[in-house]
C-alpha atoms as a PDB file:
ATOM      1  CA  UNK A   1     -96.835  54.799-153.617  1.00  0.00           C
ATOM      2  CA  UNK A   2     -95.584  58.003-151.707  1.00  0.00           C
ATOM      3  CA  UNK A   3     -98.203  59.043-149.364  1.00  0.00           C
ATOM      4  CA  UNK A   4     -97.881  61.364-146.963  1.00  0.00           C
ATOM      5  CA  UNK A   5     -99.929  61.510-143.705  1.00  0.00           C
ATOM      6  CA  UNK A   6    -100.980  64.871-142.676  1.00  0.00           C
ATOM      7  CA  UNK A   7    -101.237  63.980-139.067  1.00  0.00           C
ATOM      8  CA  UNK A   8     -98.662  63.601-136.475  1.00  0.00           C
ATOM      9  CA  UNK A   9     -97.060  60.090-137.083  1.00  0.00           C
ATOM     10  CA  UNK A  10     -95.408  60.010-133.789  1.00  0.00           C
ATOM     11  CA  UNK A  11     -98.990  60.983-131.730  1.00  0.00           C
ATOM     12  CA  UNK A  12     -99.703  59.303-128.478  1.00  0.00           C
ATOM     13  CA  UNK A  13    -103.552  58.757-128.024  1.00  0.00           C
ATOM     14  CA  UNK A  14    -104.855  59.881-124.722  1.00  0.00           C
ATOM     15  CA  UNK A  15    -107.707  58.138-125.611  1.00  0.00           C
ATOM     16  CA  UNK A  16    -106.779  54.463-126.644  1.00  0.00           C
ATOM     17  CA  UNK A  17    -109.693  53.867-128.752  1.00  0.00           C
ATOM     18  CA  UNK A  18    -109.026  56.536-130.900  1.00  0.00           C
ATOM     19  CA  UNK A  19    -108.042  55.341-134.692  1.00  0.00           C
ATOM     20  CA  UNK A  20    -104.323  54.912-135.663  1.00  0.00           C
ATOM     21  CA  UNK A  21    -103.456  56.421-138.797  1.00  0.00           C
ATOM     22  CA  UNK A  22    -103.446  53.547-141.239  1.00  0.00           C
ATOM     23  CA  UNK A  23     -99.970  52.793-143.221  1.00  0.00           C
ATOM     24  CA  UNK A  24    -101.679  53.817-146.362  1.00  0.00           C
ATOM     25  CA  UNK A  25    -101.884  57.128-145.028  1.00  0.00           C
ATOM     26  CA  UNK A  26     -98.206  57.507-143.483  1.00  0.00           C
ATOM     27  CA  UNK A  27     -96.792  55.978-146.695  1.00  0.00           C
ATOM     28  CA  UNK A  28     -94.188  52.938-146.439  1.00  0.00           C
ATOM     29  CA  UNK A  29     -91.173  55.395-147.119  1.00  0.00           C
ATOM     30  CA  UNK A  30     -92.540  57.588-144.134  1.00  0.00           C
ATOM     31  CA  UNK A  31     -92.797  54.669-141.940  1.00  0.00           C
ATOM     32  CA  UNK A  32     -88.977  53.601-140.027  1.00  0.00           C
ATOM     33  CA  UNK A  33     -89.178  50.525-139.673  1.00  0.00           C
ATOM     34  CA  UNK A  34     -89.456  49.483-142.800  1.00  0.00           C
ATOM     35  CA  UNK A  35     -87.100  51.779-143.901  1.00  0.00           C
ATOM     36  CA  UNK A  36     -84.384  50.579-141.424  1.00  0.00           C
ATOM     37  CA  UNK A  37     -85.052  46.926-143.088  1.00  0.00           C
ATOM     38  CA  UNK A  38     -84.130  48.166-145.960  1.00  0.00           C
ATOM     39  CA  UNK A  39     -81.245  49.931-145.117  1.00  0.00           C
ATOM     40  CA  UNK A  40     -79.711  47.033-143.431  1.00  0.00           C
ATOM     41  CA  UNK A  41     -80.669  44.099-145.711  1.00  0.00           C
ATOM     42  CA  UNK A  42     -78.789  46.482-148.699  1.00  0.00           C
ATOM     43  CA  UNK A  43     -75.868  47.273-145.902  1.00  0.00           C
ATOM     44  CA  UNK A  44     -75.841  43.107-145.283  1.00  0.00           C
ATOM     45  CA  UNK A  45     -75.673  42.443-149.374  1.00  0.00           C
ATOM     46  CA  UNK A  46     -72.938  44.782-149.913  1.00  0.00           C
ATOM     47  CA  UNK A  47     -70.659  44.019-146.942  1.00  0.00           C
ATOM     48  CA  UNK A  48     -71.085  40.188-148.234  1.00  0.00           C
ATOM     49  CA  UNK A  49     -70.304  40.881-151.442  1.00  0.00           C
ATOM     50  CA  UNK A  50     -67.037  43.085-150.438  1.00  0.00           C
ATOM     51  CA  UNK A  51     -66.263  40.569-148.106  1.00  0.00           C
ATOM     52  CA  UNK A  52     -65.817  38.037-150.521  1.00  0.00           C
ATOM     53  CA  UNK A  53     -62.587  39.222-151.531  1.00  0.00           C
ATOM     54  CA  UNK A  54     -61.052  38.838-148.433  1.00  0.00           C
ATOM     55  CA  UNK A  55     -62.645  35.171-148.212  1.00  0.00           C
ATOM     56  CA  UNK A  56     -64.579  36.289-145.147  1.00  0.00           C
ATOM     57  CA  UNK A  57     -68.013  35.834-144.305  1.00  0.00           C
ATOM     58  CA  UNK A  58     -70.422  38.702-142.783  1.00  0.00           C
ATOM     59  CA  UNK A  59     -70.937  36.412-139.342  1.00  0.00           C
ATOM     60  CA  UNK A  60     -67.131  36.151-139.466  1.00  0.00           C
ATOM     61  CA  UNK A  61     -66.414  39.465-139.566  1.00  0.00           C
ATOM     62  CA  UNK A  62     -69.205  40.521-136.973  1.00  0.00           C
ATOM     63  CA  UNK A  63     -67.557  38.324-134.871  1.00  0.00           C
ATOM     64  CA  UNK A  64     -64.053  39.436-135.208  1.00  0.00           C
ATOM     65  CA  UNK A  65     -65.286  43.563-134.867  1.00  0.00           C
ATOM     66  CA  UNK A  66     -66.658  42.974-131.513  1.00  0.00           C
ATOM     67  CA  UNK A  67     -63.399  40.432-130.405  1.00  0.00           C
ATOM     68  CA  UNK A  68     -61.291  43.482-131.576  1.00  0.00           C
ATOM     69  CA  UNK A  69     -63.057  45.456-129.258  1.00  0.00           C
ATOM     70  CA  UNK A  70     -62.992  43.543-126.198  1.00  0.00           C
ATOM     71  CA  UNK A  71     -60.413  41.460-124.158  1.00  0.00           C
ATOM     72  CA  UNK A  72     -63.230  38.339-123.775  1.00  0.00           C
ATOM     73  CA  UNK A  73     -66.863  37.583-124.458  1.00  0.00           C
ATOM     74  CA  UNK A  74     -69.154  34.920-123.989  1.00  0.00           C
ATOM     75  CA  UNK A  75     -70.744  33.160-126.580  1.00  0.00           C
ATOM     76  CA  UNK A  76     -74.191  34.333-125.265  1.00  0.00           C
ATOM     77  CA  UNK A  77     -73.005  38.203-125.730  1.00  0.00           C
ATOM     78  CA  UNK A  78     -71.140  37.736-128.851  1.00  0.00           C
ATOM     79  CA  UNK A  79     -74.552  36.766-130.202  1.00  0.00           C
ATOM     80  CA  UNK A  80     -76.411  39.729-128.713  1.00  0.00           C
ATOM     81  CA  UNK A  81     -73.441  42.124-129.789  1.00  0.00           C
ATOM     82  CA  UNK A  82     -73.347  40.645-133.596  1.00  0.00           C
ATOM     83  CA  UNK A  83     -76.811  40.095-133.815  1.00  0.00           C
ATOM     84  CA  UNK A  84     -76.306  36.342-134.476  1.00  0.00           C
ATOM     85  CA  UNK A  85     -78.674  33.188-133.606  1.00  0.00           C
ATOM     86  CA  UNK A  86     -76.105  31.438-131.026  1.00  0.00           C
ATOM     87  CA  UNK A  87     -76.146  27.891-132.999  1.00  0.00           C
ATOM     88  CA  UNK A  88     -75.119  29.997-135.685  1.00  0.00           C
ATOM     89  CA  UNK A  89     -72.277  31.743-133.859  1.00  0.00           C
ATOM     90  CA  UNK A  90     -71.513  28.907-132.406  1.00  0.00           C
ATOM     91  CA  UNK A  91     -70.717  26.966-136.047  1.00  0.00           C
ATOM     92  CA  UNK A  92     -68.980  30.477-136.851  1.00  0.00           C
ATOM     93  CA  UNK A  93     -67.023  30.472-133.676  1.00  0.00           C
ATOM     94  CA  UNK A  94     -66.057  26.676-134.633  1.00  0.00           C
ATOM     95  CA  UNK A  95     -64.778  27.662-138.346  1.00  0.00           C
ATOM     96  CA  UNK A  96     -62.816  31.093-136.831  1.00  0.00           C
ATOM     97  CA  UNK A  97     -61.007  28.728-134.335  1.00  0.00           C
ATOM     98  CA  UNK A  98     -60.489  26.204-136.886  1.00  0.00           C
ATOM     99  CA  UNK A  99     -58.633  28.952-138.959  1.00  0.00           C
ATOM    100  CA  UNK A 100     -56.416  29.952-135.760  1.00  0.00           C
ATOM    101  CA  UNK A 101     -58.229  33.629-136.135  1.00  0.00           C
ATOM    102  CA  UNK A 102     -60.169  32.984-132.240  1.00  0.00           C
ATOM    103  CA  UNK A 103     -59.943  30.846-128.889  1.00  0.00           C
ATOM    104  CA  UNK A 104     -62.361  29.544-126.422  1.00  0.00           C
ATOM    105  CA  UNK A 105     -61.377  28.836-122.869  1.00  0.00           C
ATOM    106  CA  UNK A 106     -63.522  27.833-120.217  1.00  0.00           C
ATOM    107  CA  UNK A 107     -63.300  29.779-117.183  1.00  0.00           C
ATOM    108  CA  UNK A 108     -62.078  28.374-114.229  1.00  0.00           C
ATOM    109  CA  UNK A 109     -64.852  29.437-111.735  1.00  0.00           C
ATOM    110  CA  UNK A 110     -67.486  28.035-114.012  1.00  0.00           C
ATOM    111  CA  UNK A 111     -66.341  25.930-116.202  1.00  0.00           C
ATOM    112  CA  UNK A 112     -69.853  25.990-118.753  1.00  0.00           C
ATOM    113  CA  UNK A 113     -68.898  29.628-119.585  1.00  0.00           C
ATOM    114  CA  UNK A 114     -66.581  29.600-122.552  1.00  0.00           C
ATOM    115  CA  UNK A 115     -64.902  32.963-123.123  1.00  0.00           C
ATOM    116  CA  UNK A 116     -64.110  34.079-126.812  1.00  0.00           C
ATOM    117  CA  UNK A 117     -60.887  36.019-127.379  1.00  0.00           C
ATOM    118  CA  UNK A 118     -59.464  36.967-130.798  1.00  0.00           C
ATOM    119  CA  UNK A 119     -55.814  35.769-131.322  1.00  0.00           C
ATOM    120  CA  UNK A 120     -53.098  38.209-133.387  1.00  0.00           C
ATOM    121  CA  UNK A 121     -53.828  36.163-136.468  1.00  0.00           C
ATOM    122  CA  UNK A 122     -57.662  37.275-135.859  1.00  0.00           C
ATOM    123  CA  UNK A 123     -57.019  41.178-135.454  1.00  0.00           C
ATOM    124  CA  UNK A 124     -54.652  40.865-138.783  1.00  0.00           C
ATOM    125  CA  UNK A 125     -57.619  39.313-140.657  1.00  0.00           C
ATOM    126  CA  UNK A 126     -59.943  41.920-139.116  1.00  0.00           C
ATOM    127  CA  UNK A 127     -57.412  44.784-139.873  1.00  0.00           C
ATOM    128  CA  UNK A 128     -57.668  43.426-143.175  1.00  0.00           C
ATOM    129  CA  UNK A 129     -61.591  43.763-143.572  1.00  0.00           C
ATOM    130  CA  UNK A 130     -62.035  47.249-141.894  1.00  0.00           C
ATOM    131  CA  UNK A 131     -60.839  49.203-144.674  1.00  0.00           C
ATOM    132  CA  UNK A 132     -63.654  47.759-146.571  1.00  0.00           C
ATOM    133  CA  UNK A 133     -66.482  47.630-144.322  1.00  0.00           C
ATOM    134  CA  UNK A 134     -65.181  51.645-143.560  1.00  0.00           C
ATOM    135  CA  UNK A 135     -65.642  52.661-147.171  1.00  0.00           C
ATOM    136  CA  UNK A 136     -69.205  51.315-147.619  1.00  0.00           C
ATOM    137  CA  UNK A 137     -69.778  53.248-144.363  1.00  0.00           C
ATOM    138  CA  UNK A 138     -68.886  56.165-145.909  1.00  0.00           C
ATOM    139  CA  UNK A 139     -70.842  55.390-148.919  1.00  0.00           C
ATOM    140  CA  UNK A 140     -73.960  54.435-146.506  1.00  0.00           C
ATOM    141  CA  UNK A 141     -73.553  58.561-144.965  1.00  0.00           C
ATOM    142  CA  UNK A 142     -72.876  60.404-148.039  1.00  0.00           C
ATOM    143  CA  UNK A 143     -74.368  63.507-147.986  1.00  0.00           C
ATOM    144  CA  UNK A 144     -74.217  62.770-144.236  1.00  0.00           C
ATOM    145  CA  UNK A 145     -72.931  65.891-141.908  1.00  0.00           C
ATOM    146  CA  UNK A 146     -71.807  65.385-138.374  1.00  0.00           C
ATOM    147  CA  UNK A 147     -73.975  66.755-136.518  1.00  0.00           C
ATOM    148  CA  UNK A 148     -77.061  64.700-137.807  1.00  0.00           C
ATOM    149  CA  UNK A 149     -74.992  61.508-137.995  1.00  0.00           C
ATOM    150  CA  UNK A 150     -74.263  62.244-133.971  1.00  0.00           C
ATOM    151  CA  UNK A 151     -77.751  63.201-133.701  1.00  0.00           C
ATOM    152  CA  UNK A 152     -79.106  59.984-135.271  1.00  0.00           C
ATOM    153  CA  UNK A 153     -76.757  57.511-133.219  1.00  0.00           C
ATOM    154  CA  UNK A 154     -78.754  59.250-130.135  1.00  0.00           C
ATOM    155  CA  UNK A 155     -82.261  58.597-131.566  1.00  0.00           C
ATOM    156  CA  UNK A 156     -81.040  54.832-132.929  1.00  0.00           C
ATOM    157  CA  UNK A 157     -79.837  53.995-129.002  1.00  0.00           C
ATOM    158  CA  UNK A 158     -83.188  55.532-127.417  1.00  0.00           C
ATOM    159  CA  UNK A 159     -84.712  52.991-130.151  1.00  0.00           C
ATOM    160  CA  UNK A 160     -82.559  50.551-128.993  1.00  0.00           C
ATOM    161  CA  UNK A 161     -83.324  51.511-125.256  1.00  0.00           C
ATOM    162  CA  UNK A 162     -87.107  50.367-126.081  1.00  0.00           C
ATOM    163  CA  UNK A 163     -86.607  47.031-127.696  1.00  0.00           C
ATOM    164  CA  UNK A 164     -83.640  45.924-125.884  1.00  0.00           C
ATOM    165  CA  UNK A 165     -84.487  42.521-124.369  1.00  0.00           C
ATOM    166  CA  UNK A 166     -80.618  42.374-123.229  1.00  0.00           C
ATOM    167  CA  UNK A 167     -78.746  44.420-120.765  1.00  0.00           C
ATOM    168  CA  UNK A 168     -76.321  45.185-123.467  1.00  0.00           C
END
């Protein structure tokens, strides 16, 4: 299954009827995006599992990371941010303010716009979870050093930068 392409992956036709490598010949372990499926999917299964413990869900605690973050959101960029479907963060915002951990309030120049805060009982139950979710980081970089973690956030946001369909 490991192929390796002897051409440049990364090549930029000039003429745009030249042939594309095939993924046969780049191999799917040479190939990112597949690889950063898998890394995420395995990242997703873990943090559920850990998060079990603390009866938490992963939309949950996406939810609560960014409200630790920030003073408000809007439902709309609490989606973007967590990477959520908003009917599903919407349900998930329902259940968190059910539990006393968030609050909605409309705001008062336009009252559609609903901003999301996290209350103290909501950063308590999120100061609960990081410890968790910051050891399976940890095991996620193993092996890891610094520099090439620094250097791969930069390459991950200029990837981000190209597929961004949101201003944030």
């Amino acid at each position: 299954m490991e192929q390796r392409f002897s051409g440049n992956i990364m090549r930029k036709a000039k003429d745009p009827s030249a042939p594309r490598p095939a993924l046969g010949e780049i191999g799917i372990n040479q190939f990112a995006p597949y690889l950063m499926n898998r890394i995420a999917a395995r990242w997703n299964a873990n943090m559920a599992e850990a998060l079990k413990a603390h009866d938490m869900t992963t939309t949950k605690m996406r939810a609560l990371a960014i409200l630790s973050l920030s003073s408000s959101v809007t439902i709309n960029e609490l989606s973007v941010y967590t990477v959520i479907e908003q009917s599903t963060m919407s349900r998930t915002l329902d259940s968190l303010e059910e539990q006393g951990l968030i609050r909605r309030q409309p705001r008062p120049e336009d009252m559609r716009i609903r901003d999301v805060s996290i209350t103290e009982q909501g950063r308590i139950a999120f100061d609960r979870v990081w410890p968790t979710m910051y050891e399976l980081f940890q095991q996620l970089f193993d092996g890891v050093e610094e520099e090439e973690y620094r250097a791969f956030i930069s390459t991950l946001h200029r990837i981000l930068r190209n597929v961004r369909k949101h201003d944030i």
